[in-house]
Protein backbone atom coordinates (compact mmCIF):
# COMPACT_ATOMS: atom_id res chain seq x y z
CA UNK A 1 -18.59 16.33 -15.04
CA UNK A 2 -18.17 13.23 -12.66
CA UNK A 3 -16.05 10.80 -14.77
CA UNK A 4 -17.99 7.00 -15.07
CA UNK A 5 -16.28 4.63 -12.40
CA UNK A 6 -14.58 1.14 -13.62
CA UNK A 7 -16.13 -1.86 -12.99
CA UNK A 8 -15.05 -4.12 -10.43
CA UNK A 9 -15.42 -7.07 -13.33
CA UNK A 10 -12.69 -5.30 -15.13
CA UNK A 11 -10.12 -6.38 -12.10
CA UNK A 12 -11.31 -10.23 -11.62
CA UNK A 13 -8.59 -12.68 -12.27
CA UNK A 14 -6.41 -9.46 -13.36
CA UNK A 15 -2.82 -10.99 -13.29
CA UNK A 16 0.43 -9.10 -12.06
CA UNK A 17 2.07 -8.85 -15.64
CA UNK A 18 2.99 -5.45 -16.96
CA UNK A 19 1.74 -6.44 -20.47
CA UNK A 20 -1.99 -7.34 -18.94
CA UNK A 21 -2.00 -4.57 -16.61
CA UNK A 22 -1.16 -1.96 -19.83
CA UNK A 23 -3.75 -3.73 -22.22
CA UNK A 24 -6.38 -3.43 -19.07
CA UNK A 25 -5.58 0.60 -19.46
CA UNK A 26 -6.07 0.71 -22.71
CA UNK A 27 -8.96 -0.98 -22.80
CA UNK A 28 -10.66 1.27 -19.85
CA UNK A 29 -9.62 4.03 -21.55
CA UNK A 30 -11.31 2.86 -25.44
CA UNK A 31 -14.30 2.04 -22.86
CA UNK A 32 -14.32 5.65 -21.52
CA UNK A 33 -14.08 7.37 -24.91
CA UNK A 34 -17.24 5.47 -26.15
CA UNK A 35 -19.05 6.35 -23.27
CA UNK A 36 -18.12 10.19 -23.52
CA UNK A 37 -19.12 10.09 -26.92
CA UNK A 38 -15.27 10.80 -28.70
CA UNK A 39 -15.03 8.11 -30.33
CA UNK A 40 -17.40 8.69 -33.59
CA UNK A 41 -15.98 5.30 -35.24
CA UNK A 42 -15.60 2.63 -32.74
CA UNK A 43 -13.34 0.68 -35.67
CA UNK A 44 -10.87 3.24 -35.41
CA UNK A 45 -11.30 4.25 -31.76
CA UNK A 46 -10.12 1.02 -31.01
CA UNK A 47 -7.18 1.26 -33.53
CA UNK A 48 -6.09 4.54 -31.97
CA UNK A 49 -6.84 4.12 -28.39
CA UNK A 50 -6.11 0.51 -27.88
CA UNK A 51 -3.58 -0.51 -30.22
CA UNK A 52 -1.03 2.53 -30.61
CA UNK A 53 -1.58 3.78 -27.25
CA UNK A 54 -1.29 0.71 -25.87
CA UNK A 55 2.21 -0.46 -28.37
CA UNK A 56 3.56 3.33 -27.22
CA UNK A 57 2.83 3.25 -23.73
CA UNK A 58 4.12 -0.34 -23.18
CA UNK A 59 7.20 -0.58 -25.22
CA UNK A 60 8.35 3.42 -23.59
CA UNK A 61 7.40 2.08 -20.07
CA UNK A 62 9.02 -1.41 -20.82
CA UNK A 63 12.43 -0.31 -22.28
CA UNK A 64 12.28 3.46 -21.17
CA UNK A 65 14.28 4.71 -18.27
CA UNK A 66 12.62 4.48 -14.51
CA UNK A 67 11.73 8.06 -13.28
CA UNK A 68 15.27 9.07 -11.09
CA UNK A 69 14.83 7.72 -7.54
CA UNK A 70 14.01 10.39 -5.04
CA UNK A 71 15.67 10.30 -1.59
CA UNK A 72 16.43 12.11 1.53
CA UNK A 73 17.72 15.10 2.03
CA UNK A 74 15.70 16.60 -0.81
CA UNK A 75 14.71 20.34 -0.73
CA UNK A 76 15.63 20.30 3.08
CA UNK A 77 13.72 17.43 4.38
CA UNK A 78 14.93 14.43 5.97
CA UNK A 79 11.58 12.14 5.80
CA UNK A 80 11.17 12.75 9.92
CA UNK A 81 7.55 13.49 10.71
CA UNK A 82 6.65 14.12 14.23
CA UNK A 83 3.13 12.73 14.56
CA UNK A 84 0.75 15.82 15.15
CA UNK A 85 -2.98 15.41 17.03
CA UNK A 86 -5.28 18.08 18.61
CA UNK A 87 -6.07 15.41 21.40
CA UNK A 88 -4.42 12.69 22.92
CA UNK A 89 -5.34 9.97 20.35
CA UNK A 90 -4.08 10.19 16.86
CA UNK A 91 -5.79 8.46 14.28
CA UNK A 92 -4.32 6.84 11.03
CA UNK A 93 -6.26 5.25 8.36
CA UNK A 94 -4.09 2.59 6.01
CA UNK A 95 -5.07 1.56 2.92
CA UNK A 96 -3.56 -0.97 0.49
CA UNK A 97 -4.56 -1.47 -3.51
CA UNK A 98 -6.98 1.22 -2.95
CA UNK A 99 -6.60 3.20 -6.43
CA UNK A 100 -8.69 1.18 -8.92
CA UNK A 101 -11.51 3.96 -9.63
CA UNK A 102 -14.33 1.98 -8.64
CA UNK A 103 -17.45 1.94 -6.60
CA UNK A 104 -16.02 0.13 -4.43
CA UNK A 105 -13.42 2.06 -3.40
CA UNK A 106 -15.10 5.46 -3.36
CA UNK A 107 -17.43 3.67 -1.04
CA UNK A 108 -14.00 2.78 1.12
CA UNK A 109 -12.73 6.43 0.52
CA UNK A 110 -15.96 7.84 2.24
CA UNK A 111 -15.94 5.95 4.91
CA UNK A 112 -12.28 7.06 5.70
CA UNK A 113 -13.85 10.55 5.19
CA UNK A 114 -16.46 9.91 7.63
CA UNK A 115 -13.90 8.69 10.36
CA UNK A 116 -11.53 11.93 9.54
CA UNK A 117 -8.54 10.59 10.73
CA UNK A 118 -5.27 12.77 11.48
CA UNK A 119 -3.42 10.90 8.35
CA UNK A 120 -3.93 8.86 5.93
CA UNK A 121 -1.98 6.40 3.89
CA UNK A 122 -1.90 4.80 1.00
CA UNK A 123 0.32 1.41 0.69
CA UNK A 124 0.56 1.06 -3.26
CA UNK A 125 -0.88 -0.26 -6.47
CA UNK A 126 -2.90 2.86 -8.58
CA UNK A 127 -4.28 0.60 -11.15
CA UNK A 128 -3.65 -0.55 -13.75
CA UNK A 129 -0.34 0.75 -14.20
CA UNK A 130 0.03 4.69 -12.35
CA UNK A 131 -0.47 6.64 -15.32
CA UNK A 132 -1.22 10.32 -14.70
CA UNK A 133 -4.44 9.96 -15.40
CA UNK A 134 -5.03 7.10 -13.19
CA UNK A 135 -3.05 9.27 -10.39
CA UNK A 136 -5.49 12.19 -10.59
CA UNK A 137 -9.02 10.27 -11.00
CA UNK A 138 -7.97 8.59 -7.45
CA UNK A 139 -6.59 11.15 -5.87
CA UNK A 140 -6.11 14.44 -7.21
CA UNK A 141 -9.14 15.39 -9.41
CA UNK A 142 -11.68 17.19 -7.74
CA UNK A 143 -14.41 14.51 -7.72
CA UNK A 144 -11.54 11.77 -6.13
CA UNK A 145 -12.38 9.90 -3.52
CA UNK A 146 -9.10 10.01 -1.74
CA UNK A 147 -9.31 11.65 1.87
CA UNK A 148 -6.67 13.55 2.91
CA UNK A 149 -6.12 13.56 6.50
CA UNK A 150 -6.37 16.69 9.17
CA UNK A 151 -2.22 16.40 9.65
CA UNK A 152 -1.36 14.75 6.09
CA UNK A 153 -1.44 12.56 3.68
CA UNK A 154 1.63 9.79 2.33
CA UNK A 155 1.63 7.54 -0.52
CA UNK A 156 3.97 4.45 -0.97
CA UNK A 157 4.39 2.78 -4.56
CA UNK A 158 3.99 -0.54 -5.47
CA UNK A 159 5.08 -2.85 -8.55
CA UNK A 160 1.96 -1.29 -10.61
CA UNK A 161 3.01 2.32 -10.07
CA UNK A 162 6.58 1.24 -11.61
CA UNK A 163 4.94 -0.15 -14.71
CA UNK A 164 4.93 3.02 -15.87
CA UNK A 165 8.43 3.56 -14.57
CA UNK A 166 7.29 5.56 -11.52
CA UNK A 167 6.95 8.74 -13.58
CA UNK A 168 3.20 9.88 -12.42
CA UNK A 169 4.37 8.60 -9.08
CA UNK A 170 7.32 10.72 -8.53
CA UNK A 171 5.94 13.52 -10.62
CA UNK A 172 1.96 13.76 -9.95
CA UNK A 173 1.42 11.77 -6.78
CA UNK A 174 4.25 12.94 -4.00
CA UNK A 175 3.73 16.31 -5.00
CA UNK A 176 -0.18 15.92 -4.00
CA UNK A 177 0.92 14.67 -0.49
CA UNK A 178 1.00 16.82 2.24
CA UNK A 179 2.55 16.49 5.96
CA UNK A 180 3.10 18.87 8.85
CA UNK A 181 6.16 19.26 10.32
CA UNK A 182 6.50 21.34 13.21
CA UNK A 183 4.54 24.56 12.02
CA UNK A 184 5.21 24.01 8.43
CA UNK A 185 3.19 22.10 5.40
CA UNK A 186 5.38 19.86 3.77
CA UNK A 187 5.69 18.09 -0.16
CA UNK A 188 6.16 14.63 0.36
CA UNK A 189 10.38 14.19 -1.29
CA UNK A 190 10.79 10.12 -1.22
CA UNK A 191 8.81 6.89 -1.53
CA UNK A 192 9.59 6.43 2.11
CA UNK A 193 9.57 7.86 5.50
CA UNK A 194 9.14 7.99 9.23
CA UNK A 195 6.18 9.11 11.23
CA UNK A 196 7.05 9.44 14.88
CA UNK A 197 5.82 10.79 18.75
CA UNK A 198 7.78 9.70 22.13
CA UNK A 199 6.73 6.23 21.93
CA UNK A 200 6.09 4.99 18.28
CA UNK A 201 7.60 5.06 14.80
CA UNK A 202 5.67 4.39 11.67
CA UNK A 203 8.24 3.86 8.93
CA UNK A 204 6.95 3.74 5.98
CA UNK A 205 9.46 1.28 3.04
CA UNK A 206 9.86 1.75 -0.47
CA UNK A 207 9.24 -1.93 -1.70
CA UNK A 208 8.03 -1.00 -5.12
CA UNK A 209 11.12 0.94 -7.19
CA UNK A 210 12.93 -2.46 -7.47
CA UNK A 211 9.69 -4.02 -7.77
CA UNK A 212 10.16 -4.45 -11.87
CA UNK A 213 12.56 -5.37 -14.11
CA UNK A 214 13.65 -5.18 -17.88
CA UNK A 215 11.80 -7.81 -20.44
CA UNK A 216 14.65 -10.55 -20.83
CA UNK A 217 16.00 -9.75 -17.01
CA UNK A 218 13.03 -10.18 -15.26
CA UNK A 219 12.90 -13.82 -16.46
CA UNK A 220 16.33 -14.60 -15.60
CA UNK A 221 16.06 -12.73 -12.11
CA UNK A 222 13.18 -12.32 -10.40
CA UNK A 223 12.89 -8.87 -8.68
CA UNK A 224 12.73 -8.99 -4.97
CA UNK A 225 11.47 -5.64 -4.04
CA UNK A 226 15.05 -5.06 -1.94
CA UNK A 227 15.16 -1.57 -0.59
CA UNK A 228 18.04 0.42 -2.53
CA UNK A 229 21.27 1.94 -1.10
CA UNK A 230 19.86 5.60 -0.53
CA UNK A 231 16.87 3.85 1.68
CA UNK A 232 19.43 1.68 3.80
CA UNK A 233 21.16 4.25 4.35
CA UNK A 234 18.31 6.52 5.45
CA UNK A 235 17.69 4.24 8.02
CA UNK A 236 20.71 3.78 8.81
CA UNK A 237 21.86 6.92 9.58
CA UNK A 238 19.36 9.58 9.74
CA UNK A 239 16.06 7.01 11.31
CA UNK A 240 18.93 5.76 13.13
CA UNK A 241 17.14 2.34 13.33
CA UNK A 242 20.16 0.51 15.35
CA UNK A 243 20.06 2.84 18.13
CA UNK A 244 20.12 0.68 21.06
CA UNK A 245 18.61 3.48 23.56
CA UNK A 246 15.78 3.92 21.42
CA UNK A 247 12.95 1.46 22.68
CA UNK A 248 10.13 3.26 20.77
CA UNK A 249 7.75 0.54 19.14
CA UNK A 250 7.89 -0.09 15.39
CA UNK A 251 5.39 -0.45 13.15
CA UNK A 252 6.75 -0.88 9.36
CA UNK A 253 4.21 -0.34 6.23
CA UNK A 254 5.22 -1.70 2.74
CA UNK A 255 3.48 -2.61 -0.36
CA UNK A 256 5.34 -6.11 -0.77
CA UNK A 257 4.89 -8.82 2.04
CA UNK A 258 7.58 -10.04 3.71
CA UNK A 259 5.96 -13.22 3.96
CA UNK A 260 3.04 -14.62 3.14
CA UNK A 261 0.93 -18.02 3.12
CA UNK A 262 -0.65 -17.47 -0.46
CA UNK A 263 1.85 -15.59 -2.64
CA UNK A 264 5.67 -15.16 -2.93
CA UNK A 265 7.78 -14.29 0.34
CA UNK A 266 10.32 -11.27 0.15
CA UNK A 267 12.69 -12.57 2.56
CA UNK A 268 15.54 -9.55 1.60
CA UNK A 269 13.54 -7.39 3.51
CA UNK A 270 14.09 -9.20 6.25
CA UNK A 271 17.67 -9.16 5.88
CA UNK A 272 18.26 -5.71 5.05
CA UNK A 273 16.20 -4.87 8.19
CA UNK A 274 18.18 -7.31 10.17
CA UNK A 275 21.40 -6.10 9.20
CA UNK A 276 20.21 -2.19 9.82
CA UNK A 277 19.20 -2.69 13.75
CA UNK A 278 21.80 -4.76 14.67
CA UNK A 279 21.74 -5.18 17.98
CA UNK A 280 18.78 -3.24 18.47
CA UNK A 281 16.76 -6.15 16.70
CA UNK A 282 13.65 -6.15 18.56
CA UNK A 283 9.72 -7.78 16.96
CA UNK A 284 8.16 -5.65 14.49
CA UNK A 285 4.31 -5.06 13.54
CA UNK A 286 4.42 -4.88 10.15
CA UNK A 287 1.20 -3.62 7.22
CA UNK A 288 1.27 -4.38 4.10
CA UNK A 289 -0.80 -4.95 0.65
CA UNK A 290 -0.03 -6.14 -2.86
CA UNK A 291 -2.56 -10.23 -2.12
CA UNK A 292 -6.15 -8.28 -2.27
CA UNK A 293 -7.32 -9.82 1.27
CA UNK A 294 -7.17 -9.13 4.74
CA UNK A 295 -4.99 -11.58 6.66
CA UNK A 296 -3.38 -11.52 10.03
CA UNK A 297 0.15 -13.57 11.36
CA UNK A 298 1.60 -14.60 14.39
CA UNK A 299 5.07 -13.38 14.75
CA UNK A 300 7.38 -14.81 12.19
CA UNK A 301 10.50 -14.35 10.84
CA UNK A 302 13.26 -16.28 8.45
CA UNK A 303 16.35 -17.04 10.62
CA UNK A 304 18.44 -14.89 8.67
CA UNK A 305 15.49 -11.99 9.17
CA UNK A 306 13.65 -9.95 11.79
CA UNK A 307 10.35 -11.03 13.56
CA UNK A 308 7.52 -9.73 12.48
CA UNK A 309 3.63 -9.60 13.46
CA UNK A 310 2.27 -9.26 9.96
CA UNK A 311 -1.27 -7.81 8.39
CA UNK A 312 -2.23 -8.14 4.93
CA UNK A 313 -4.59 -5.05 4.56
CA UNK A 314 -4.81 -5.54 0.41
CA UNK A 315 -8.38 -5.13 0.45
CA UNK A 316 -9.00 -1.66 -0.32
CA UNK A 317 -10.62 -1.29 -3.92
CA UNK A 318 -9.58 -4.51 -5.93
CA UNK A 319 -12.11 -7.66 -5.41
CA UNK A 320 -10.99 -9.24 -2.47
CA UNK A 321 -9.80 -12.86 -2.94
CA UNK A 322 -11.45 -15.10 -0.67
CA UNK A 323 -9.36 -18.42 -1.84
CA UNK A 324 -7.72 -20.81 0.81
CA UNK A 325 -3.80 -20.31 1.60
CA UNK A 326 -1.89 -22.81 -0.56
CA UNK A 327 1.76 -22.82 0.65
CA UNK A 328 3.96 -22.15 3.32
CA UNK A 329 3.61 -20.44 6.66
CA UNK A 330 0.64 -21.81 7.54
CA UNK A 331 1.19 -22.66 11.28
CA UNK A 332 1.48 -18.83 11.45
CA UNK A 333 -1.24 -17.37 9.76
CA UNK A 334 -3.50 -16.57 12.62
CA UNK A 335 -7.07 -14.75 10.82
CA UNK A 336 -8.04 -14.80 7.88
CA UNK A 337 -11.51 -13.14 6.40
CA UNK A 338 -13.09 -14.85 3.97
CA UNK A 339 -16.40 -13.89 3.85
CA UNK A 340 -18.12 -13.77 0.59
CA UNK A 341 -19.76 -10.43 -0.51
CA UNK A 342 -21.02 -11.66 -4.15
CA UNK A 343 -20.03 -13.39 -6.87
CA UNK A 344 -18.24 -11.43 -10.11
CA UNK A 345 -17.67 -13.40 -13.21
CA UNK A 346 -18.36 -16.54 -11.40
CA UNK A 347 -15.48 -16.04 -8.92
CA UNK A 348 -16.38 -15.15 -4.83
CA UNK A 349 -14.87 -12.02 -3.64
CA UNK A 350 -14.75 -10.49 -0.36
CA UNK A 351 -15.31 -6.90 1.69
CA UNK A 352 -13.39 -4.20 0.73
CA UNK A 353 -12.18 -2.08 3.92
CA UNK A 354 -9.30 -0.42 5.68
CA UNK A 355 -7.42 -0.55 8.91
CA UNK A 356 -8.04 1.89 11.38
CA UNK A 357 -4.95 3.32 13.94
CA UNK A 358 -6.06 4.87 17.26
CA UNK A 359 -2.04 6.01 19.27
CA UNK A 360 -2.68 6.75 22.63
CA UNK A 361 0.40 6.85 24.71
CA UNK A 362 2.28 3.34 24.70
CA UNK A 363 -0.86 1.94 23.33
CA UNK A 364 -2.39 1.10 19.48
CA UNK A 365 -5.99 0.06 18.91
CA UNK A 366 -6.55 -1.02 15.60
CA UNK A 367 -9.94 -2.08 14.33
CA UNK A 368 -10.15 -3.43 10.46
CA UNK A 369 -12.95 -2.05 9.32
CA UNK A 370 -15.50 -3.33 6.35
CA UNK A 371 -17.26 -1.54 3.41
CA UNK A 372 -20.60 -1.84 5.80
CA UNK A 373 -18.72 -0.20 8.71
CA UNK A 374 -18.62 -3.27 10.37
CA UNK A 375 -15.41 -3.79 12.83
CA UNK A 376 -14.10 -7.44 11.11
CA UNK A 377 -11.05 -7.64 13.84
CA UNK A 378 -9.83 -4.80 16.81
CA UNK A 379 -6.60 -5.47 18.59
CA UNK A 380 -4.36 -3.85 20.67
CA UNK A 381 -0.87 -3.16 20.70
CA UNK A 382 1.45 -1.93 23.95
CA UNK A 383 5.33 -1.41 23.68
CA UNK A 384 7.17 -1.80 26.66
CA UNK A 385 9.89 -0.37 28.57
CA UNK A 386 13.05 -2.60 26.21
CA UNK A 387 10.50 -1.67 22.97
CA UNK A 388 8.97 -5.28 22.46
CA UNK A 389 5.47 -5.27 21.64
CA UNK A 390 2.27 -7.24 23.23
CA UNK A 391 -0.91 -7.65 21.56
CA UNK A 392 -4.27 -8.45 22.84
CA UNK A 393 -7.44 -9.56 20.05
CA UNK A 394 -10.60 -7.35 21.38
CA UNK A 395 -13.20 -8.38 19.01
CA UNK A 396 -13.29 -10.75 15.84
CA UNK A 397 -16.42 -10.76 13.32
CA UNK A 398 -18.15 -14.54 14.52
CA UNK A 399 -17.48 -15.29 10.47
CA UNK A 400 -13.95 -14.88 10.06
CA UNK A 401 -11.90 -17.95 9.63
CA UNK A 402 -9.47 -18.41 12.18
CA UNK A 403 -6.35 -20.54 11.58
């Protein structure tokens, strides 16, 4: 039987605290119970579902240990992925905040279907917090809307897959993904990885395992999403990122932004980065989620950081904020779409969508793509003989807001 979807009014004004986020599960799943008809005594479905599942699920998640950090080499992969395509485009679809179990985002899962791209990718946040149940009604049950793509599949995590400590992550989710390499079907080992042909890399960055924090620490220190040791070092040494005689274009894909003109910046990406290419510094395009919106930069950087073209694709199943930017980096946010779909709970939220990858040779068209299959923005990307990266806006939807 078809399990009932959420509703969309369930994630308005939903805040980023691990304490909301596990009382929102709860909830959903008291809701669902009722509605299968389990739950004879509503008094003490609420009691059993709500209260103790929610005091045991928060206080284990909250105080238990973090599922042990997976990284390469695992079970004899290194996280390389040579990008695979019957023709000579290859198609990738990204998604961001996709997992919510709503109408809205089986609409956006169908539409990837419909495009059947080569791979597909998911940038973080199964809501509300990556429980295994959560994992498999988005992507694993047999009703889910996720679309696996003809060559693979790849999942990043974000901060609400690590409030439940990453365990349905590591354990349900990664295990689900699938990639070819060379003639073989592989597991996806790690949070992280590289997809690559002779003239691009897609690297995909674990932003979300240091994305959370014990009770009392994460007041005193805020966590700032830093990539761990094993990751740096993956880079480092096996992605060999500083490579000087490497002038393949890069295209990074996170869950946390490395800046941002509405919510908070995570500048020690930056650094890290910086520190790993060395000499080999060169502009980045860089995807990411976490802000439910769709938002587009001119290249930016801190000093102490790398440049980076960056696109907010966070619009993939939550209700898509549609609020003005409030703080810094203004002068380089560059699109911004905030068109109003409806009104939920007297708030305005936007189209749902995804971003759609087209690799041909030295060139990348991208067209952002709505829950009405309309094209919002396309652009196009060409990397050049030293690996520095041009892009060119083809189209933009007449009622975007441009900055």
């Amino acid at each position: 039987m078809k399990s009932e979807k959420r509703d969309p009014e369930q994630y308005v004004d939903l805040g980023h605290t691990e304490l909301e986020n596990h009382l929102k599960t709860q909830a959903a799943l008291y809701e669902k119970r009722l509605k299968e008809g389990t739950a004879a005594n509503k008094v003490a479905a609420f009691f059993a579902t709500n209260l103790f599942g929610f005091a045991y699920h928060y206080l284990k998640s909250r105080f238990g240990p973090k599922a042990a950090y997976q990284f390469y080499p695992r079970n004899g992969d290194d996280g390389l992925y040579p990008i695979h395509t019957y023709s000579d485009t290859v198609t990738l679809a990204l998604v961001s905040d996709w997992a919510t179990d709503t109408p809205e985002s089986d609409r956006i899962g169908h539409l990837i279907r419909d495009y059947d791209p080569d791979y597909t990718i998911h940038l973080g946040d199964i809501y509300f917090v990556g429980t295994p149940e959560e994992v498999a009604v988005n992507f694993t049950d047999p009703d889910a809307s996720w679309h696996f793509g003809k060559h693979g599949s790849l999942a990043l995590s974000g901060n609400h897959e690590m409030y439940s400590n990453g365990t349905a992550y590591f354990r349900k989710l990664l295990p689900a993904m699938k990639i070819r390499k060379g003639n073989q079907i592989a597991t996806q080992q790690a949070g992280f990885f590289c997809l690559e042909n002779e003239h691009w890399r897609i690297i995909g960055l674990d932003t979300g395992y240091n994305s959370t924090n014990r009770p009392l620490l994460e007041v005193l220190f805020k966590p700032d999403c830093n990539l761990r040791d094993e990751q740096v070092k993956w880079l480092t040494e096996t992605v060999n990122l500083g490579n000087p005689d490497d002038k393949r274009g890069i295209i990074f894909l996170s869950h946390h932004p490395y800046f941002s003109s509405f919510r908070d910046d995570h500048p020690v990406l930056g650094r890290q980065l910086k520190t790993i290419f060395g000499a080999a510094e060169r502009p980045v395009l860089w995807f990411w989620g976490h802000e439910h919106r769709l938002s587009f930069y001119n290249k930016f950087g801190f000093p102490d950081g790398i440049q980076a073209w960056g696109r907010c694709v966070g619009h993939g199943g939550m209700p898509v904020e549609t609020n003005p930017p409030d703080r810094g980096h203004l002068g380089q946010l560059l699109f911004y779409d905030q068109r109003i779909r409806e009104r939920i709970r007297r708030r305005d939220v936007g189209y749902n969508g995804f971003a759609l990858l087209a690799l041909t040779g030295k060139t990348v068209d991208i067209q952002y793509i709505d829950q009405n299959k309309h094209t919002v923005i396309s652009e196009r990307w060409t990397v050049d003989q030293a690996g520095g990266l041009s892009m060119e806006i083809l189209e933009v939807h007449p009622e975007v807001t441009k900055y």
